[in-house]
N, C-alpha and C. Protein backbone atom coordinates (compact mmCIF):
# COMPACT_ATOMS: atom_id res chain seq x y z
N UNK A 1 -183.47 12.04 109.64
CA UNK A 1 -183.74 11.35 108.41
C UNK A 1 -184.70 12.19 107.59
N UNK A 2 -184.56 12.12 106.21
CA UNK A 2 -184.80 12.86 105.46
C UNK A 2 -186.69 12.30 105.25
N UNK A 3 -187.75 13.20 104.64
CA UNK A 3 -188.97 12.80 104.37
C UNK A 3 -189.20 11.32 103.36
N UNK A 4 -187.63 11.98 102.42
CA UNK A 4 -187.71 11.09 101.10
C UNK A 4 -186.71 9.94 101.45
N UNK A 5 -186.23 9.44 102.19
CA UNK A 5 -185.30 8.40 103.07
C UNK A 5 -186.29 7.92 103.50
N UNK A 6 -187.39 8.46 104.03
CA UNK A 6 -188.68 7.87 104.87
C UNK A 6 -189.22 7.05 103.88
N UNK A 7 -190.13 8.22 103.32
CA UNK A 7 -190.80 7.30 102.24
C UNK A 7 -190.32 6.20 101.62
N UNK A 8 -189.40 6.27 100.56
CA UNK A 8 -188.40 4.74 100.22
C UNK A 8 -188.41 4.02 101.01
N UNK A 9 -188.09 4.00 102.45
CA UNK A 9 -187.10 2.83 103.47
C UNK A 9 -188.93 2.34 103.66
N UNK A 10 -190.13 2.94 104.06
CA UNK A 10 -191.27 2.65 104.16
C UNK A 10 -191.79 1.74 102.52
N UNK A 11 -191.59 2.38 101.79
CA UNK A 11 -192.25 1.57 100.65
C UNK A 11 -191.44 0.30 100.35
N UNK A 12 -190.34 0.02 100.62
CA UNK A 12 -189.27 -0.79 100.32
C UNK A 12 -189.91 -1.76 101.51
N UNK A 13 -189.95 -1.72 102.49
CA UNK A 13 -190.31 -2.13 103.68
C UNK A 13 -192.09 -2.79 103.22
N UNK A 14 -193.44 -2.17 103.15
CA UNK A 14 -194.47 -2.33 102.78
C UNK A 14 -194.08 -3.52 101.59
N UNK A 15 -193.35 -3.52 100.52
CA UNK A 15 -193.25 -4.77 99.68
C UNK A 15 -192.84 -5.84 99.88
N UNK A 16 -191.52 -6.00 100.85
CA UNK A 16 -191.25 -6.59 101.73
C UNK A 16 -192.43 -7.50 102.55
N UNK A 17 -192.86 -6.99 103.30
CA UNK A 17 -194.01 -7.64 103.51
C UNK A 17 -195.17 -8.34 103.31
N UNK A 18 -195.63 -7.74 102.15
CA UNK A 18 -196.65 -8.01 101.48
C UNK A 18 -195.89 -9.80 100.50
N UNK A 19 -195.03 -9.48 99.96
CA UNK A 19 -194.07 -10.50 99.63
C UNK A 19 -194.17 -11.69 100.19
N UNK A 20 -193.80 -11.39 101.73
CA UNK A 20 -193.92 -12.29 102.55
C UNK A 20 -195.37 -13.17 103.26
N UNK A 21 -196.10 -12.15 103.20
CA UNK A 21 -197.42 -12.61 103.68
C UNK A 21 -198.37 -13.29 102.91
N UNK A 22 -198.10 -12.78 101.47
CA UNK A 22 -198.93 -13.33 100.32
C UNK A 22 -199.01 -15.23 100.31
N UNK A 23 -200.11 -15.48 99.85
CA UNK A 23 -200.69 -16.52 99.75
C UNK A 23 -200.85 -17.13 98.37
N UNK A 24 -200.09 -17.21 97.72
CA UNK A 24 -200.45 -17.39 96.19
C UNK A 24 -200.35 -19.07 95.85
N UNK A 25 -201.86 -19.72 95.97
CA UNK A 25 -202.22 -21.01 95.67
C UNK A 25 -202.89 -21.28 94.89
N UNK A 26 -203.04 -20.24 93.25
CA UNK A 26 -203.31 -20.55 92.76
C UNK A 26 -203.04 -22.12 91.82
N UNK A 27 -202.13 -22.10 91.54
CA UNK A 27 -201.20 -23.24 90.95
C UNK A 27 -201.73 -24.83 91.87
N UNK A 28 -202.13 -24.70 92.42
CA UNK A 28 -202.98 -26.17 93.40
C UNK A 28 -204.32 -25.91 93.71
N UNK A 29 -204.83 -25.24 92.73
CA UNK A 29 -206.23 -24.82 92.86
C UNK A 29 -206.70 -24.05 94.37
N UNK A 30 -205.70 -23.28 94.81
CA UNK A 30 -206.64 -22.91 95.64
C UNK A 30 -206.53 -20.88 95.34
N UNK A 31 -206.63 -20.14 96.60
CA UNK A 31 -206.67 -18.62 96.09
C UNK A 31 -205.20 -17.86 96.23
N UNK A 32 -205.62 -16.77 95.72
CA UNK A 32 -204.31 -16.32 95.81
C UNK A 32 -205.02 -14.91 96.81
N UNK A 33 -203.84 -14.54 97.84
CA UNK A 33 -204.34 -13.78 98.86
C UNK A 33 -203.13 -12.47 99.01
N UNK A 34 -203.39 -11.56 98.72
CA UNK A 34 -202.52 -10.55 98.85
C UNK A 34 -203.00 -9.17 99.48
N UNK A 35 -202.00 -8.77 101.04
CA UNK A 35 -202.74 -8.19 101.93
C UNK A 35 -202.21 -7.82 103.28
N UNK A 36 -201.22 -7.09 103.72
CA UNK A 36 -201.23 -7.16 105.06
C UNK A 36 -201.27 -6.19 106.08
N UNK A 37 -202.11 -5.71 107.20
CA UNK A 37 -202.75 -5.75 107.88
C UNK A 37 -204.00 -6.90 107.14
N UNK A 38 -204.41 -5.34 105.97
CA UNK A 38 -205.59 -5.89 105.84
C UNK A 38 -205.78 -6.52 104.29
N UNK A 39 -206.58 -7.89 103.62
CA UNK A 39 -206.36 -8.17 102.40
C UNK A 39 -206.96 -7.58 101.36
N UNK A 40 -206.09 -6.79 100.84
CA UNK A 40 -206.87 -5.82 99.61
C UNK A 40 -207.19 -6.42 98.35
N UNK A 41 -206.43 -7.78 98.29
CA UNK A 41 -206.63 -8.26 96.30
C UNK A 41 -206.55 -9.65 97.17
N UNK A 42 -207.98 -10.59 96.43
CA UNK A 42 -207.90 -11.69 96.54
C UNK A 42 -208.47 -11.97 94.73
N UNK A 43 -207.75 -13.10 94.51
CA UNK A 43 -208.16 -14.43 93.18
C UNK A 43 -208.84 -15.47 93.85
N UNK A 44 -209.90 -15.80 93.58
CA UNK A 44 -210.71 -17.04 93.38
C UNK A 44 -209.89 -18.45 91.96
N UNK A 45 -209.37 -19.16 92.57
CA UNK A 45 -209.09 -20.28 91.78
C UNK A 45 -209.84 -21.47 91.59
N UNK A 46 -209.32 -22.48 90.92
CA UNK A 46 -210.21 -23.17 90.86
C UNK A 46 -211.31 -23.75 90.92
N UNK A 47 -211.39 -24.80 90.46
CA UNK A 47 -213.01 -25.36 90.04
C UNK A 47 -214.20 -25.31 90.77
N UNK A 48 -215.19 -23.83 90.27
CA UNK A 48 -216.08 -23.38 91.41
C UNK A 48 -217.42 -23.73 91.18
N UNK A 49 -218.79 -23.88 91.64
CA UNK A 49 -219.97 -24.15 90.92
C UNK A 49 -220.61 -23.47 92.25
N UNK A 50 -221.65 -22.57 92.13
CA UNK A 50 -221.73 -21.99 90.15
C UNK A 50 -220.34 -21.40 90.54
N UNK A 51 -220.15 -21.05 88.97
CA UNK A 51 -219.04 -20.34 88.65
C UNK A 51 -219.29 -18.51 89.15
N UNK A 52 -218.42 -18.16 89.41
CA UNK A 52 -218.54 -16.60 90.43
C UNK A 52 -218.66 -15.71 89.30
N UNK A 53 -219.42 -14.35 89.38
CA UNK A 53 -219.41 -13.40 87.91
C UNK A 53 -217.85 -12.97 87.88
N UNK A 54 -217.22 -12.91 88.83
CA UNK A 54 -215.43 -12.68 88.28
C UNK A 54 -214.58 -13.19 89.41
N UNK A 55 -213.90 -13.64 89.32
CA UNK A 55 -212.67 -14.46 90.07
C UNK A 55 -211.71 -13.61 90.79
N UNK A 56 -211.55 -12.24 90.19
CA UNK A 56 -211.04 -11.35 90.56
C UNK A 56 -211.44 -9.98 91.84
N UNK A 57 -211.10 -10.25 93.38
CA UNK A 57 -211.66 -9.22 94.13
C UNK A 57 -210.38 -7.83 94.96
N UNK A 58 -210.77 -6.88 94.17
CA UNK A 58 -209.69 -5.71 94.58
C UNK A 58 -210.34 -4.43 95.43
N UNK A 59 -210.16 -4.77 96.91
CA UNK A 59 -210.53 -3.73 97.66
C UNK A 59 -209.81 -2.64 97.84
N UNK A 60 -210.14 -1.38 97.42
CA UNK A 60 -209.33 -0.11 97.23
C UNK A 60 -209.48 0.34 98.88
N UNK A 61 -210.39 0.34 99.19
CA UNK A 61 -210.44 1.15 100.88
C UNK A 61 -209.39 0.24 101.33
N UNK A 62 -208.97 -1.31 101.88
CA UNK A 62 -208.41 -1.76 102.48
C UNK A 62 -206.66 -1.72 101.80
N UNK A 63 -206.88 -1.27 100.58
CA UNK A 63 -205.01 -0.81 100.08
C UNK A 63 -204.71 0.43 100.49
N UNK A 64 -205.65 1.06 100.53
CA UNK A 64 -205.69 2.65 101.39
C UNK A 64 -204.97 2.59 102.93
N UNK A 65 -205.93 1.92 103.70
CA UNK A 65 -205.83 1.76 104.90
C UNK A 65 -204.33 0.95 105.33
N UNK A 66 -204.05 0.07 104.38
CA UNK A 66 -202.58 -0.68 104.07
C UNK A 66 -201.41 0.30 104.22
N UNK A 67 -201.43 1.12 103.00
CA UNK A 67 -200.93 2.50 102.90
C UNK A 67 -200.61 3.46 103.62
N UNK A 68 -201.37 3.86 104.32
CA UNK A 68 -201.66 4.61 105.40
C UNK A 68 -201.01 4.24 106.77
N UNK A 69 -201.36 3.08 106.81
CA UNK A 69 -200.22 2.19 107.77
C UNK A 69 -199.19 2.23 107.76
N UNK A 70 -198.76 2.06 106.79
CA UNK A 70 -196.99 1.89 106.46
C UNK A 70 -196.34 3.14 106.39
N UNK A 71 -197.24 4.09 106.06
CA UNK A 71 -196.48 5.89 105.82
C UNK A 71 -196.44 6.58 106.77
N UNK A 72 -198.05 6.01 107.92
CA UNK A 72 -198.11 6.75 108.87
C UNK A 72 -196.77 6.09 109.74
N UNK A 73 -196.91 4.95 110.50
CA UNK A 73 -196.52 4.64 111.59
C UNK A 73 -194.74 5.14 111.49
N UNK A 74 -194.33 4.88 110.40
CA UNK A 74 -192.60 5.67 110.45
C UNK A 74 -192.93 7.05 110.52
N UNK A 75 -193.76 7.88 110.35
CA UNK A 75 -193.68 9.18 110.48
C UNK A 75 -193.93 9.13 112.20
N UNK A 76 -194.82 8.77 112.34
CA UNK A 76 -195.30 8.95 114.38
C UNK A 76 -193.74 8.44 114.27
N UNK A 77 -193.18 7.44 114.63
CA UNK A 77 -191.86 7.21 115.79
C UNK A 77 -190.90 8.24 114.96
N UNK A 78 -190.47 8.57 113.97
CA UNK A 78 -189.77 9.75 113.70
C UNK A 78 -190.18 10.59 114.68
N UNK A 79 -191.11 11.40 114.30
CA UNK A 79 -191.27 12.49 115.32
C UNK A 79 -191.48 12.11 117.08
N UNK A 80 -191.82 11.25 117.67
CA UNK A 80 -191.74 10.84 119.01
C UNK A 80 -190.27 10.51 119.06
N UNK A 81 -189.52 9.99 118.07
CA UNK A 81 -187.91 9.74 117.91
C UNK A 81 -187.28 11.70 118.44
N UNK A 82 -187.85 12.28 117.46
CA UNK A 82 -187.10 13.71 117.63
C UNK A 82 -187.67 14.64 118.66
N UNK A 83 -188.84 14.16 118.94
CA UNK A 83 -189.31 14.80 120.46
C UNK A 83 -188.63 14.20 121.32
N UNK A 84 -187.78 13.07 121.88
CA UNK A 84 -187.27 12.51 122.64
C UNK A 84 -186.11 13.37 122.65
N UNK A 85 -184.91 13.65 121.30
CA UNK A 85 -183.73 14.25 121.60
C UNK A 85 -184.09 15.68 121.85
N UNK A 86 -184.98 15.99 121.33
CA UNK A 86 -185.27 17.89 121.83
C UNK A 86 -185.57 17.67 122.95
N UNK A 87 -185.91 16.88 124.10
CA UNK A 87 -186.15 16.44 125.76
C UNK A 87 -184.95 16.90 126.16
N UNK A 88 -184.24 16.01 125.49
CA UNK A 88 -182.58 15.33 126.10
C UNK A 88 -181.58 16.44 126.00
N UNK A 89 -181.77 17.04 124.97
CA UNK A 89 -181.48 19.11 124.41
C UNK A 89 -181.13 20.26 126.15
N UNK A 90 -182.77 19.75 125.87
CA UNK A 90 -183.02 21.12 126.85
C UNK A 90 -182.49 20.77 128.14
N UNK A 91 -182.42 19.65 128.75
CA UNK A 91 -182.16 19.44 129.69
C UNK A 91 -181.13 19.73 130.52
C-alpha cells in the first residue's frame, strides 16, 4: 500500500471517529465535546455563573497527539505487516 493510500484511508478513518465519539449537547444546554483518544476542543454551554472569560477551549498539544495517533499506528502495522512477508520470503 501506497504512503498516500495510507494517509487518506488514516484521515478518512480519524473523522470517522471523531464523528462518532463527539458529544455535541449544546442544543440542551449542556457541552459540546470533541476528541478521541484525547479531547482537544471542548464548548462550554449554557447558563453559567459567573459567566467563564470564553466558552470556547481548543487544546493544540492534545490534536497533535490525536494526529500522531492515527498516522502513526497505520504506519507501525504496515511495516510489522511487511516485515512479516519479507520473514515468509526468505524462508
Amino acid at each position: 500500500m501506497t504512503t498516500k493510500k495510507i494517509i487518506i484511508s488514516c484521515s478518512g478513518f480519524f473523522i470517522l471517529v471523531i464523528l462518532i465519539t463527539s458529544m455535541l449537547n449544546v442544543s440542551s444546554d449542556g457541552n459540546n465535546v470533541i476528541g478521541f483518544p484525547f479531547t482537544f476542543y471542548e464548548y462550554l454551554g449554557g447558563k453559567r455563573f459567573p459567566e467563564p472569560e470564553t466558552r470556547h477551549n481548543l487544546n493544540l498539544f492534545a490534536l497533535l497527539i490525536d494526529i500522531l495517533i492515527v498516522i502513526v499506528i497505520p504506519f507501525l502495522i504496515m511495516f510489522l505487516y511487511q516485515r512479516k512477508i519479507n520473514l515468509r520470503k526468505e524462508k
